[in-house]
N, C-alpha and C. Protein backbone atom coordinates (compact mmCIF):
# COMPACT_ATOMS: atom_id res chain seq x y z
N UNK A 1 -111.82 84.82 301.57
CA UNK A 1 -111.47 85.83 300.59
C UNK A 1 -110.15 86.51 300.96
N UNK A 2 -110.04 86.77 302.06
CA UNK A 2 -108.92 87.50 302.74
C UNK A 2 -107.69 86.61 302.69
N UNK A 3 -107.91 85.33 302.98
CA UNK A 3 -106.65 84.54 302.78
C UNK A 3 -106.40 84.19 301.40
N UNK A 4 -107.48 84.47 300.24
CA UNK A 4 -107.08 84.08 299.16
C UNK A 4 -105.92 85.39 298.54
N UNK A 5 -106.69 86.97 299.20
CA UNK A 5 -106.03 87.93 298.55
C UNK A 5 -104.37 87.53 299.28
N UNK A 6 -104.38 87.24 300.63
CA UNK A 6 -102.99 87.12 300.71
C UNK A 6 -101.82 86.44 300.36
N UNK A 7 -102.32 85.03 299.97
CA UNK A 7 -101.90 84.10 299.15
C UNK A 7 -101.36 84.85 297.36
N UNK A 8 -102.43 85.27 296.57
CA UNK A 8 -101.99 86.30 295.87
C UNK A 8 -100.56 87.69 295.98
N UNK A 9 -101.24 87.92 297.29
CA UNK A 9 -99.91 88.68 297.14
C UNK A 9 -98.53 88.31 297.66
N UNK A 10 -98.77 86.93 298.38
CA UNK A 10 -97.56 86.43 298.68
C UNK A 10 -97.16 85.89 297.34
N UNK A 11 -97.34 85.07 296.52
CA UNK A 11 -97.11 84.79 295.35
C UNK A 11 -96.41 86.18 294.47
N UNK A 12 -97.06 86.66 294.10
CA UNK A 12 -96.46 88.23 293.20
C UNK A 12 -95.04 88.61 294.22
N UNK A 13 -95.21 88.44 295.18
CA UNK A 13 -94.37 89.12 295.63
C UNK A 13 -92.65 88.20 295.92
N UNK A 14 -93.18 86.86 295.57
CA UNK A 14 -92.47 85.91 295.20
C UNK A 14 -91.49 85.94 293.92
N UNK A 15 -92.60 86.00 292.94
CA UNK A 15 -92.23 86.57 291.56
C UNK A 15 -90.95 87.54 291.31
N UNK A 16 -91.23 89.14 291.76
CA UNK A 16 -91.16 89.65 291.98
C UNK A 16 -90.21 90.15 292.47
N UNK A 17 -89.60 89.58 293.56
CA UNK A 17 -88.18 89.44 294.34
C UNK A 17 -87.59 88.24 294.27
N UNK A 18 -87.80 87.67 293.46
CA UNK A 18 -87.35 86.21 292.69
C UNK A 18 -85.39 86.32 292.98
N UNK A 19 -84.69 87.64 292.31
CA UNK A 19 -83.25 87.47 292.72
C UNK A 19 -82.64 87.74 293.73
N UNK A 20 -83.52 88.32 294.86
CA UNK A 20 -83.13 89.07 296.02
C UNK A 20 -83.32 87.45 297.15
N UNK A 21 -85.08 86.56 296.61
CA UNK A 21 -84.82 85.44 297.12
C UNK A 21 -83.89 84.09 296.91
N UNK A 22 -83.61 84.40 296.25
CA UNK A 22 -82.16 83.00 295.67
C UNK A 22 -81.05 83.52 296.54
N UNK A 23 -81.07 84.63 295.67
CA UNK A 23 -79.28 84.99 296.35
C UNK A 23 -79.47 84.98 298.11
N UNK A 24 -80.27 84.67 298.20
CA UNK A 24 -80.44 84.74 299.94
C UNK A 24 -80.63 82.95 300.22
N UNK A 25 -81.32 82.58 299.49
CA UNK A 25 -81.09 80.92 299.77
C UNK A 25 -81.19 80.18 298.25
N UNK A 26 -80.00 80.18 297.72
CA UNK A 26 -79.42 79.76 296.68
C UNK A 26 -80.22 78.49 295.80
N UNK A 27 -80.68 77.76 297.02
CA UNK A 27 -81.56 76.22 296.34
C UNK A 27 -82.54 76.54 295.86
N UNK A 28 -83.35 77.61 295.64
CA UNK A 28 -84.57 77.58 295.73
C UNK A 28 -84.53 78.23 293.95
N UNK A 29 -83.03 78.53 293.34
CA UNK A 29 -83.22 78.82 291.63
C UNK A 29 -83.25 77.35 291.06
N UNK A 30 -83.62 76.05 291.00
CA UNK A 30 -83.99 75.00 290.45
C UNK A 30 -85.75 75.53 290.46
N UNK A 31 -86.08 75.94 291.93
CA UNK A 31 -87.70 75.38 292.40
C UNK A 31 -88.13 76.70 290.95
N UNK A 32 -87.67 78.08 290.76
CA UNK A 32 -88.28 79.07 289.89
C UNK A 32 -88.11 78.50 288.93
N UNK A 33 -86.77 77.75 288.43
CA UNK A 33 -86.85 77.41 286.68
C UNK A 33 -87.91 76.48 286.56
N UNK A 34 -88.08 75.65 287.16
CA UNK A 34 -89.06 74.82 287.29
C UNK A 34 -90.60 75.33 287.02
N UNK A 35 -90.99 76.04 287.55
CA UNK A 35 -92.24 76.69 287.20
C UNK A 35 -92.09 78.28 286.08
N UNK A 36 -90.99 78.21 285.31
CA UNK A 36 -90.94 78.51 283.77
C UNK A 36 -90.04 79.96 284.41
N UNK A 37 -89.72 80.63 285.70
CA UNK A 37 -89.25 82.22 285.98
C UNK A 37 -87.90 81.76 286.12
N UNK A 38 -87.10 81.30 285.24
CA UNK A 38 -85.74 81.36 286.39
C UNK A 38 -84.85 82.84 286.50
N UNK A 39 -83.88 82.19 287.27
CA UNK A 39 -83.34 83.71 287.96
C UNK A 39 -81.82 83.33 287.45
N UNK A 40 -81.12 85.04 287.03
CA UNK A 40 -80.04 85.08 286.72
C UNK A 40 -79.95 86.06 287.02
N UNK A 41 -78.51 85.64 288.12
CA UNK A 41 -77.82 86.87 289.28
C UNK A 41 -77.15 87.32 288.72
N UNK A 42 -76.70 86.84 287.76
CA UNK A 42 -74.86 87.62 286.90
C UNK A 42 -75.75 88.52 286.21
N UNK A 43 -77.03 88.34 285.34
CA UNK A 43 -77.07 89.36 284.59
C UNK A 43 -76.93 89.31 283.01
N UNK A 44 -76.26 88.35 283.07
CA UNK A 44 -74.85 87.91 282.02
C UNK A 44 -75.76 86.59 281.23
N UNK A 45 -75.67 86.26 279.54
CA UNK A 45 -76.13 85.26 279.22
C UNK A 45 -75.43 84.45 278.49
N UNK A 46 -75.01 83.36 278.29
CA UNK A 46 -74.24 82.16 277.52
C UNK A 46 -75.13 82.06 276.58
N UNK A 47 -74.44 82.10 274.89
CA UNK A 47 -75.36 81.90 274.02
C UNK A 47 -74.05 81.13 272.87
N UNK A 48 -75.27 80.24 272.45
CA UNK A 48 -74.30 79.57 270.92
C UNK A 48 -72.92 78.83 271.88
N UNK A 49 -73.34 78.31 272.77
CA UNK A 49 -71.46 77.43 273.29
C UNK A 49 -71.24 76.38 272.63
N UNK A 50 -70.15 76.52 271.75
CA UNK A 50 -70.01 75.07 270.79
C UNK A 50 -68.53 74.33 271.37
N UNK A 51 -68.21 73.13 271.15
CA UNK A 51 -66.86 73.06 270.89
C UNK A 51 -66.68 72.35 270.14
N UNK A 52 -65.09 72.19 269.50
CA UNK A 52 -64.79 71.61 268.32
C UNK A 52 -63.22 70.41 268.83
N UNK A 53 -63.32 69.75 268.70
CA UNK A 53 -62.26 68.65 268.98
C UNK A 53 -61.63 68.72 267.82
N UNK A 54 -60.22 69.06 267.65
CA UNK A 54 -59.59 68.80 266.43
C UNK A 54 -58.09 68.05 266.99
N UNK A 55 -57.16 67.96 266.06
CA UNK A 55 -55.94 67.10 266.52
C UNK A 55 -54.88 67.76 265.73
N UNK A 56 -54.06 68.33 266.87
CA UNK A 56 -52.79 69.64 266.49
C UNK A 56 -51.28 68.58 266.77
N UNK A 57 -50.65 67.82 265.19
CA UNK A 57 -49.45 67.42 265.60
C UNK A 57 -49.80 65.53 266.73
N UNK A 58 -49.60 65.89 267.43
CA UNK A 58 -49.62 64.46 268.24
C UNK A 58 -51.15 64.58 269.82
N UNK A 59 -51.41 66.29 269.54
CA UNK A 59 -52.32 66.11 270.22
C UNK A 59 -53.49 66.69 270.50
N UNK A 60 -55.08 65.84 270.74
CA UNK A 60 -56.07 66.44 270.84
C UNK A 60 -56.26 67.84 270.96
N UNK A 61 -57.01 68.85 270.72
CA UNK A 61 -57.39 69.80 270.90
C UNK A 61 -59.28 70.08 271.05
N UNK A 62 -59.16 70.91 272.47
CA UNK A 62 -60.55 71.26 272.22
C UNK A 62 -60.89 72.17 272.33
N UNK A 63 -61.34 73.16 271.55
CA UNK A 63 -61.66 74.05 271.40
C UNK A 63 -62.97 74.65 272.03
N UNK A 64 -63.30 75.80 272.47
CA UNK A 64 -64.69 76.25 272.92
C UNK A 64 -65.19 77.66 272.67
N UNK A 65 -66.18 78.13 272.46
CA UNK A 65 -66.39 79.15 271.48
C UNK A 65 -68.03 79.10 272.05
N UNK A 66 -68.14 80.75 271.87
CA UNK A 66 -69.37 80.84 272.10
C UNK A 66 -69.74 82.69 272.21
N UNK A 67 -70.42 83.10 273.18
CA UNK A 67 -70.86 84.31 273.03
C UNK A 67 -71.15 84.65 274.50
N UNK A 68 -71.12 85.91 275.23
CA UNK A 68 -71.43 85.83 276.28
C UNK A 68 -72.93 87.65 275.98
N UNK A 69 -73.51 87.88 276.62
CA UNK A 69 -74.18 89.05 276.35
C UNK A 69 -74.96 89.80 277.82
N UNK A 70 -74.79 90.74 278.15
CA UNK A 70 -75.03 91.08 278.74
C UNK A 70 -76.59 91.86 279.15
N UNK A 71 -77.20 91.26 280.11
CA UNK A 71 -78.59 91.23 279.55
C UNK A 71 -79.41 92.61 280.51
N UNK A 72 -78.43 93.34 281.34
CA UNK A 72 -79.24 94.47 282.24
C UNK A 72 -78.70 95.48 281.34
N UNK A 73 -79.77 96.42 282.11
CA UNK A 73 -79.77 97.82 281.30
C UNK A 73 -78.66 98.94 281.52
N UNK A 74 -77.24 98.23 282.51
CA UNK A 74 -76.15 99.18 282.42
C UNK A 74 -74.73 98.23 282.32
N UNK A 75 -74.09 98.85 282.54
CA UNK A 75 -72.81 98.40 281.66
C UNK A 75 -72.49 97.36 283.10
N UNK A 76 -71.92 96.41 282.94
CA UNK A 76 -71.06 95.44 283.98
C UNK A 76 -69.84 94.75 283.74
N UNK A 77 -69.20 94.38 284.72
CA UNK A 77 -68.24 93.83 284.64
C UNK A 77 -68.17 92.57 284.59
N UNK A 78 -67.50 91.80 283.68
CA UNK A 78 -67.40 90.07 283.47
C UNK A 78 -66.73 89.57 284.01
N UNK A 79 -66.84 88.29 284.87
CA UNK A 79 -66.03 87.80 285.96
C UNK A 79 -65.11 86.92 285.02
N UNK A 80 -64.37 86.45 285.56
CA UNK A 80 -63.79 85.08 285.12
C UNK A 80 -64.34 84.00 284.50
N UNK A 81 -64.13 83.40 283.22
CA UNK A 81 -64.72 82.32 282.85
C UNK A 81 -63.95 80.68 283.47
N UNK A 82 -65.25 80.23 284.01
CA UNK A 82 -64.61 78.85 284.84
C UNK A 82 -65.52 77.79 283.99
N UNK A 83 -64.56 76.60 283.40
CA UNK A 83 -64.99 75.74 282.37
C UNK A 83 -64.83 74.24 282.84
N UNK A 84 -65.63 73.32 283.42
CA UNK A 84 -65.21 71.89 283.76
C UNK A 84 -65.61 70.76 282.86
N UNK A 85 -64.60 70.02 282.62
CA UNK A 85 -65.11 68.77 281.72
C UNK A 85 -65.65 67.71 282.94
N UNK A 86 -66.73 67.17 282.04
CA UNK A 86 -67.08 65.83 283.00
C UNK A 86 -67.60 64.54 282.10
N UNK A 87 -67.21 63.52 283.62
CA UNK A 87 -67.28 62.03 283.15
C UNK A 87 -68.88 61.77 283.11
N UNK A 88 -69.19 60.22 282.22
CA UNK A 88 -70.03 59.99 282.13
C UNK A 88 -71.31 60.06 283.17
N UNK A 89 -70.80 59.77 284.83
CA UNK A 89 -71.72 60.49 285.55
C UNK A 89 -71.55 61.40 286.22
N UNK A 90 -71.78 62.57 285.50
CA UNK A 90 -71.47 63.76 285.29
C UNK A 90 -70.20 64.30 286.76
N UNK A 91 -69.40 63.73 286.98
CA UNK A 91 -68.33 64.12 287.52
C UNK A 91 -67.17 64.80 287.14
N UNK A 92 -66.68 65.79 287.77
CA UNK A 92 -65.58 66.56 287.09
C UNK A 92 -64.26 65.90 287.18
N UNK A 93 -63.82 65.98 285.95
CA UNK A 93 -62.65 65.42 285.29
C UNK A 93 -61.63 65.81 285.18
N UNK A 94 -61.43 67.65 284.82
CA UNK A 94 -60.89 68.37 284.70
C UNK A 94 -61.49 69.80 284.44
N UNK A 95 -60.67 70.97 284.98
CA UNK A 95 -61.25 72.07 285.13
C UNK A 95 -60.49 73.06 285.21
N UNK A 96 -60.71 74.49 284.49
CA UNK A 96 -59.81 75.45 284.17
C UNK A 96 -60.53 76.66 283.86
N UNK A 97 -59.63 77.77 283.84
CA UNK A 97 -60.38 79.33 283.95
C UNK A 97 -59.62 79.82 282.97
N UNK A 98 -60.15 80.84 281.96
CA UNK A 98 -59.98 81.77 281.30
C UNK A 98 -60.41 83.10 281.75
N UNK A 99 -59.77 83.95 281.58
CA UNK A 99 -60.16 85.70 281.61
C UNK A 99 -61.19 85.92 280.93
N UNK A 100 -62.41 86.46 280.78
CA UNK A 100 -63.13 87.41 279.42
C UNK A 100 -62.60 87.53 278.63
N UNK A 101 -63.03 87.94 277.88
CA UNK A 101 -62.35 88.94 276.18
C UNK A 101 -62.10 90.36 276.60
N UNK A 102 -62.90 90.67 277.35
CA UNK A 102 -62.71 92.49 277.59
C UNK A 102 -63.33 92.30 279.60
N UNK A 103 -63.09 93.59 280.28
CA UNK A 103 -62.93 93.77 281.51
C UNK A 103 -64.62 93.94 281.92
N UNK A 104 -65.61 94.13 280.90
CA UNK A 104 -66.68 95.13 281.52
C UNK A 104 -67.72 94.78 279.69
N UNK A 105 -69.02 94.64 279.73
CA UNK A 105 -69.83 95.05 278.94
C UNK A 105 -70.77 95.94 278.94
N UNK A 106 -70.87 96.52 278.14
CA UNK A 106 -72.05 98.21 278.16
C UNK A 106 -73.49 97.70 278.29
N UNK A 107 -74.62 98.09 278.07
CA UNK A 107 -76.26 97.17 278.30
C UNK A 107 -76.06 96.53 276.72
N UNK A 108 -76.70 95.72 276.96
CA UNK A 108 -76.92 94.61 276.08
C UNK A 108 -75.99 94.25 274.86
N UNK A 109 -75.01 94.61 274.80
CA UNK A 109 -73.71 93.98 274.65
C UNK A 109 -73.18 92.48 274.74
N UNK A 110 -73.33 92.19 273.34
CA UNK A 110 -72.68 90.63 273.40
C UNK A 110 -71.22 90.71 272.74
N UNK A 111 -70.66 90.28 273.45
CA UNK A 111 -69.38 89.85 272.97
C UNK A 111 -68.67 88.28 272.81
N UNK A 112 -67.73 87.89 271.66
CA UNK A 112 -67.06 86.29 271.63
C UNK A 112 -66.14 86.10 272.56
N UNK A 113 -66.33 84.60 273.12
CA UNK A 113 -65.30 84.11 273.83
C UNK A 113 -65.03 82.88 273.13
N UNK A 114 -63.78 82.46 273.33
CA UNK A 114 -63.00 81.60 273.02
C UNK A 114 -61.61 80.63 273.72
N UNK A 115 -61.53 80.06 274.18
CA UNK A 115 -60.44 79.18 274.89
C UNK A 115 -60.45 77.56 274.17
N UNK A 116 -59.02 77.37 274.76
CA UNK A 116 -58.44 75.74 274.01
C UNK A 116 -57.86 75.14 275.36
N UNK A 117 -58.08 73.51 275.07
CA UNK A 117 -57.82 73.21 276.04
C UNK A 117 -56.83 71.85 275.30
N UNK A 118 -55.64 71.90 275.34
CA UNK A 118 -54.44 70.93 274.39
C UNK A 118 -54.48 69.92 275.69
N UNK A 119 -54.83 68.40 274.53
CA UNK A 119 -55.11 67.02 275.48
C UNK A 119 -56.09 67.24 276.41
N UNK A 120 -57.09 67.39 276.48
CA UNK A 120 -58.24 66.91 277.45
C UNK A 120 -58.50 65.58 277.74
N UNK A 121 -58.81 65.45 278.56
CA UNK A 121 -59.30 63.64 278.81
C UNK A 121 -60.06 63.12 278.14
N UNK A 122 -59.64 61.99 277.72
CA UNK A 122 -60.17 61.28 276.73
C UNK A 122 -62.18 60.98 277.17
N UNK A 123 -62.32 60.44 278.29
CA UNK A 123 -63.08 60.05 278.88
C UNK A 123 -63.98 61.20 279.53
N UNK A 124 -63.49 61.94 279.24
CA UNK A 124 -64.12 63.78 279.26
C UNK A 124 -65.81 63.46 278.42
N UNK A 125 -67.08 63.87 278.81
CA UNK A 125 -68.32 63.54 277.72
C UNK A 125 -69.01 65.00 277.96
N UNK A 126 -68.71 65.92 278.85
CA UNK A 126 -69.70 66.91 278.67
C UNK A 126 -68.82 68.29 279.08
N UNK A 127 -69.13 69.05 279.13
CA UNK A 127 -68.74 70.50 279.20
C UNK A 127 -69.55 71.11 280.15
N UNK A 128 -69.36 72.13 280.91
CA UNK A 128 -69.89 73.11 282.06
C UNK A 128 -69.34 74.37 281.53
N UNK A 129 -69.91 75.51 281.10
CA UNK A 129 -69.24 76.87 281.21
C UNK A 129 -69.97 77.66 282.05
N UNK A 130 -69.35 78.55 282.79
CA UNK A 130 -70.19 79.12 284.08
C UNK A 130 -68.88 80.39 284.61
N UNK A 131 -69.23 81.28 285.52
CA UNK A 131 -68.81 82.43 285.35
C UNK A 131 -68.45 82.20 286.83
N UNK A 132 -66.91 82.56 287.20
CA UNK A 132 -66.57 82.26 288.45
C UNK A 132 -67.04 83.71 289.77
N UNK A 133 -67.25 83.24 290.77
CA UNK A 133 -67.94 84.10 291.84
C UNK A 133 -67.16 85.88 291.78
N UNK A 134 -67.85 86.73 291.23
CA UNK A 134 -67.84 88.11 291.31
C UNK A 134 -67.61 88.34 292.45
N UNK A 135 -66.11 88.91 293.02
CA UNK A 135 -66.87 89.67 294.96
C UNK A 135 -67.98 89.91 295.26
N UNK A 136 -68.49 90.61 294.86
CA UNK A 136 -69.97 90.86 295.56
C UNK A 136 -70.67 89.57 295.54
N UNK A 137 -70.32 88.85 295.36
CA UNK A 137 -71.37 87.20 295.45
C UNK A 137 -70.57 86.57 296.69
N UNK A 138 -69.56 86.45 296.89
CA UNK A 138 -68.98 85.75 297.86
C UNK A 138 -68.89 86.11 299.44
């Protein structure tokens, strides 16, 4: 009985400190998404990321568009947006950073982002958008 209650509370307490345990050993946010809790350290959420390939003059264009929102209950600051194209197995191809739209979001605050990327690689098949390391992460 006693080892079951502790098992219990090791679990909850797993739960529980779910971002305090990642950010302390980073591998272990696959093992939470996996059993349905995942963990997000930024705070920060990617929503609606589309892109649009169009052709400006003599050359490709790709466009990327989406929404970023801020999902804690006080205002934060938005890091850098870091964007990589990749090859068919899933290797990076090419890769580049944009600024935010604005310096900081208030609680739950979504705001649009947008960047172009003139001639991308042809052989380019997938997209990565992801938020480059905040000081306090590094």
């Amino acid at each position: 009985m006693t080892a079951a209650c502790v098992a219990t509370l090791l679990v909850l307490f797993c739960i529980v400190k779910r971002d305090a345990i990642v950010r302390a050993a980073p591998m272990l946010a696959g093992a939470y998404a996996t059993i349905g809790t995942p963990v997000n350290l930024t705070g920060l959420q990617w929503r609606d990321v589309k892109t649009i390939v169009t052709q400006e003059a003599a050359h490709r264009v790709l466009a990327v568009e989406g929404e970023i929102r801020n999902l804690r209950d006080k205002s934060q600051s938005i890091p850098e947006i870091k964007l990589s194209l990749r090859d068919d197995d899933g290797r990076e191809v090419y890769h580049w950073s944009t600024p935010a739209p604005k310096a900081s979001l208030e609680r739950n605050e979504t705001i649009r982002f947008q960047t172009r990327l003139v001639s991308p690689p042809a052989y380019a098949r997938a997209l990565r958008v992801q938020f480059a390391q905040s000081p306090d992460e590094r």
